[in-house]
Protein backbone atom coordinates (compact mmCIF):
# COMPACT_ATOMS: atom_id res chain seq x y z
CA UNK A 1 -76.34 49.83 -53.05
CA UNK A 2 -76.77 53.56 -54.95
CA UNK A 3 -74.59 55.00 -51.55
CA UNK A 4 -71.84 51.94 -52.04
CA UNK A 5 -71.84 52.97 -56.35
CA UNK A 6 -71.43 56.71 -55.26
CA UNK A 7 -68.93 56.30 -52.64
CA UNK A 8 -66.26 55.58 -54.84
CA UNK A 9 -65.76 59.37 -55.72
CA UNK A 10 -65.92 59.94 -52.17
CA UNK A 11 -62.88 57.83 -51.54
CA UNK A 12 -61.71 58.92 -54.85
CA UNK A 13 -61.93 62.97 -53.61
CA UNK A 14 -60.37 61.38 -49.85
CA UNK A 15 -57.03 60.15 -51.67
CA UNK A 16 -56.73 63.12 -54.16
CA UNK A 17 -57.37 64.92 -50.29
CA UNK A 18 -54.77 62.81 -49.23
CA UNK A 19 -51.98 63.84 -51.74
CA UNK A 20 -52.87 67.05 -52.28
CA UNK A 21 -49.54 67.58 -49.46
CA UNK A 22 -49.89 71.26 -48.43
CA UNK A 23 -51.71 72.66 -51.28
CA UNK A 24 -54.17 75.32 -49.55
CA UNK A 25 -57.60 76.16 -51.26
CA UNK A 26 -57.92 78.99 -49.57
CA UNK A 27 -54.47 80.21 -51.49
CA UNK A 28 -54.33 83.28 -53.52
CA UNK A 29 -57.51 84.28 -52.26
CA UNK A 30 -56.67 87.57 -51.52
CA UNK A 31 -57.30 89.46 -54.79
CA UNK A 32 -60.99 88.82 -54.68
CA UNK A 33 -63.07 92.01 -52.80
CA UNK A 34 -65.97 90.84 -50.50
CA UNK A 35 -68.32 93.08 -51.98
CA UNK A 36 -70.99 95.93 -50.27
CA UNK A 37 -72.49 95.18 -47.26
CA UNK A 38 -75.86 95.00 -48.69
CA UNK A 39 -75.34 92.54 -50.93
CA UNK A 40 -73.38 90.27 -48.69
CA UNK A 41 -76.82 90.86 -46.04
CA UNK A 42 -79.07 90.14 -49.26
CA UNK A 43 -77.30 87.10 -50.52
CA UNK A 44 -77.22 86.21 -46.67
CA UNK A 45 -80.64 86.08 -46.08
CA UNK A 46 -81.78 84.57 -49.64
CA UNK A 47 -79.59 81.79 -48.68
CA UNK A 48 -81.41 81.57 -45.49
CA UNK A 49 -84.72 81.87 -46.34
CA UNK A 50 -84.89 79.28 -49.17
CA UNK A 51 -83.25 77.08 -46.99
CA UNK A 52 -85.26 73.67 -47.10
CA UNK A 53 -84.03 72.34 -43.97
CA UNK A 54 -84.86 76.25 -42.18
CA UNK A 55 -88.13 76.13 -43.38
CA UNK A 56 -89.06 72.52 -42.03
CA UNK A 57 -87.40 72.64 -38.99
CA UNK A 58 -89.15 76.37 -38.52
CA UNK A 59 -92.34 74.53 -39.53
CA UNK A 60 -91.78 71.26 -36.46
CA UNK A 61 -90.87 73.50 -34.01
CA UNK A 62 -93.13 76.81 -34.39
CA UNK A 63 -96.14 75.24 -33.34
CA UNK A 64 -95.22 73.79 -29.73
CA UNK A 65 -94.53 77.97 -29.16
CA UNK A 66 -97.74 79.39 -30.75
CA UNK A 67 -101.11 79.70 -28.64
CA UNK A 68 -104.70 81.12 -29.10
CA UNK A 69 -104.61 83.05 -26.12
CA UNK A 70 -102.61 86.05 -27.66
CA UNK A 71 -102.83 87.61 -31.40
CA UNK A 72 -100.62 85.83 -34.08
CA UNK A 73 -98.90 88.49 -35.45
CA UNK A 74 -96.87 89.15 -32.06
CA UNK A 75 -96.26 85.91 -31.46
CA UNK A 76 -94.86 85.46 -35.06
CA UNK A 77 -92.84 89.13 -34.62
CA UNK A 78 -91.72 87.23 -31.33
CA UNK A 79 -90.44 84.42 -33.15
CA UNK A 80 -88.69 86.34 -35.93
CA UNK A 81 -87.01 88.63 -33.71
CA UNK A 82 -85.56 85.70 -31.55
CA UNK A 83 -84.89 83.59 -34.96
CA UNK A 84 -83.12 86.50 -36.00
CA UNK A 85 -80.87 87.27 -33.03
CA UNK A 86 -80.05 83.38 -32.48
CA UNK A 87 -78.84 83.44 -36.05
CA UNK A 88 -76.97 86.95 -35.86
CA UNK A 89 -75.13 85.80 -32.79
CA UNK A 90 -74.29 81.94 -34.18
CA UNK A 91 -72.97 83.71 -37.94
CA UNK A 92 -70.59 85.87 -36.34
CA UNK A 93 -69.20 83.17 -34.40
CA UNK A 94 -68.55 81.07 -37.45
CA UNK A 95 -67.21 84.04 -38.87
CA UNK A 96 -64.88 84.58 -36.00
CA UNK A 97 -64.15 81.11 -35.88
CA UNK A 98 -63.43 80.76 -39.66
CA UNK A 99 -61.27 84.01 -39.55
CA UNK A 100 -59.17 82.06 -36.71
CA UNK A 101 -58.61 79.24 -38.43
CA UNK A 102 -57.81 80.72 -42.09
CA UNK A 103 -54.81 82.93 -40.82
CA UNK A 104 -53.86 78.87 -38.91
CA UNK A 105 -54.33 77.26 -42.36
CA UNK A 106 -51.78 79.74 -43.87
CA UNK A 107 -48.95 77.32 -42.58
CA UNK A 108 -47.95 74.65 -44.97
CA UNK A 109 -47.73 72.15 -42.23
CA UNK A 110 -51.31 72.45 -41.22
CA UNK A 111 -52.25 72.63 -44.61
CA UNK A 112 -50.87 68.91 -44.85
CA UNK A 113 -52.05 67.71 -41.81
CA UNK A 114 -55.56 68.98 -42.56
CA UNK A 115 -55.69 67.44 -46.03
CA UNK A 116 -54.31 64.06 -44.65
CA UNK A 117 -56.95 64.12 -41.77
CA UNK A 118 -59.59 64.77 -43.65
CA UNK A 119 -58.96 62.87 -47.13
CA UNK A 120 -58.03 60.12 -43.99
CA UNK A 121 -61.46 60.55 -42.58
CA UNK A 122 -62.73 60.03 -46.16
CA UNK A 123 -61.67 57.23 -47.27
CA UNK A 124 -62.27 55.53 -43.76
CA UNK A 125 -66.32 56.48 -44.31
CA UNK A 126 -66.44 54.80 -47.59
CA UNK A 127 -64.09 51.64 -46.53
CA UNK A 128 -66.78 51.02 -43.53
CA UNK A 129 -69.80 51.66 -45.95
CA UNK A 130 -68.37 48.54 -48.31
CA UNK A 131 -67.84 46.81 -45.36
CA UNK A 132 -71.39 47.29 -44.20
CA UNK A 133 -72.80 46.58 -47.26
CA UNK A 134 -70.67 43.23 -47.41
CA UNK A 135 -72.08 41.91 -44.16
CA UNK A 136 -75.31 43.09 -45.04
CA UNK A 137 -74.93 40.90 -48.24
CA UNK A 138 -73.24 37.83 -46.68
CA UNK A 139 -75.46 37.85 -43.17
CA UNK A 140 -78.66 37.76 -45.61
CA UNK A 141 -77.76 34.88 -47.70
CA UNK A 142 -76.68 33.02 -44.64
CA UNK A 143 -79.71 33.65 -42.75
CA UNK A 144 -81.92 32.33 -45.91
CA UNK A 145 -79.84 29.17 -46.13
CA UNK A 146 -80.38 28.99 -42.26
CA UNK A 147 -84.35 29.10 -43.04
CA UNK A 148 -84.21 26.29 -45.78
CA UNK A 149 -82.48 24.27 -43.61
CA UNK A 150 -84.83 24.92 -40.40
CA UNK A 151 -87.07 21.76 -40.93
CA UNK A 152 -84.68 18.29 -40.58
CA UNK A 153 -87.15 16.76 -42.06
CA UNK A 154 -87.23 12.93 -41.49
CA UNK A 155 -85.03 11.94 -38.62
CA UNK A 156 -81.85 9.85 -38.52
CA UNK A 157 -81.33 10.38 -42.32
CA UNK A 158 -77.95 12.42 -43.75
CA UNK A 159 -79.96 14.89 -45.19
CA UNK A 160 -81.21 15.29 -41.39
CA UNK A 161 -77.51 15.12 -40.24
CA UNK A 162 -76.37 17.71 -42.94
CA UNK A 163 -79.21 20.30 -42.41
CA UNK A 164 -77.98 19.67 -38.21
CA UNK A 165 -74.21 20.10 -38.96
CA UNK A 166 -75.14 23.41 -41.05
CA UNK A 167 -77.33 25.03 -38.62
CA UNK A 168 -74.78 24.28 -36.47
CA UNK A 169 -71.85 25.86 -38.57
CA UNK A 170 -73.77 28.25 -40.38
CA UNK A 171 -74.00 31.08 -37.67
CA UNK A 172 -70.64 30.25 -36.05
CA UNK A 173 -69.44 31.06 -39.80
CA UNK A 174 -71.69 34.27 -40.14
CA UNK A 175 -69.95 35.75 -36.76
CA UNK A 176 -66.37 34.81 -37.59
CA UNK A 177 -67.46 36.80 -41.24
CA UNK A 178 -68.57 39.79 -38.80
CA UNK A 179 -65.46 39.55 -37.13
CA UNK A 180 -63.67 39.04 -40.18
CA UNK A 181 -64.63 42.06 -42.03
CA UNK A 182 -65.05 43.98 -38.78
CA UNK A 183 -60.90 43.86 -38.32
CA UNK A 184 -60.17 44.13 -42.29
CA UNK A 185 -62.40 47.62 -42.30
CA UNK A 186 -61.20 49.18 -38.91
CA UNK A 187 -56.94 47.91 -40.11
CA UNK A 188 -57.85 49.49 -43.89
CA UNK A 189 -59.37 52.74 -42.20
CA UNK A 190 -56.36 52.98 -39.68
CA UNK A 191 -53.97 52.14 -42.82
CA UNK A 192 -55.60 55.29 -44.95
């Protein structure tokens, strides 16, 4: 429910995305200087190294490496070394990669198809959440009314005939509601 409440200024941020036409936010950018090396490497690895995901995924996977057989320190020096060089190697090629594609998003036209793509992709996330959250909602109170009426209680009675016709029609309606909203989010999504 708290994801479905927040969405709204995702799908808020995918329309503004949407219009924004071939507005660049990487415009203008020019002026500002990237700075000294050293502080670029310092802000680099202060970023890195505070890094809560780094530091748990270094934490599930360091272990399965480490043994009692050698000294610590070189297998930690090891580690570092290797940590550091897959990380070198994987930043440049972002940076290359990012370098590529900022002299490509100088063109207005792939300005505008990037915003509409991605202010597209969006709104599409948020329309499926409500639509997930809407079956969620609808499938649950069906499925309670499907356990009150379980029991027919006694037989040949039209309260036993009513709680047979809606166990009946009760899940036939819950799947046409799946299908239902299943079409209505995937035509919205297409539509945005």
């Amino acid at each position: 429910l708290n994801e479905l409440a927040a969405s709204k200024d995702e799908f808020w941020v995918g329309l503004n995305q949407w219009r924004a036409g071939d507005r660049s936010p990487i415009q203008g950018d020019e002026a500002a200087p990237a700075g000294p090396w050293t502080k670029r490497c310092l802000t680099g690895f202060l970023t890195n190294a505070t890094n809560p995901k780094g530091i748990i995924f270094m934490v599930a996977v360091l272990p399965q490496f480490m043994t009692d057989t050698r000294p610590l320190w070189t297998q930690l020096l090891v580690m570092a070394v290797t940590t550091m060089a897959v990380d070198v190697v994987v930043m440049h090629g972002y940076a290359a990669g990012a370098s590529a594609l900022r002299r490509l998003m100088r063109s207005a036209r792939a300005v505008r198809v990037q915003n509409r793509v991605f202010g597209g992709l969006l709104m599409a996330v948020v329309i499926v959440l409500a639509a997930d959250f809407t079956w969620n909602v609808l499938r649950a109170l069906i499925d309670r009314k499907l356990i009150e009426v379980r029991d027919l209680g006694q037989p040949d009675t039209d309260e036993a005939h009513r709680r047979a016709r809606l166990r009946t029609l009760l899940p036939i309606l819950r799947n046409g509601l799946l299908i239902v909203l299943a079409v209505m989010a995937v035509l919205m999504a297409l539509s945005s």
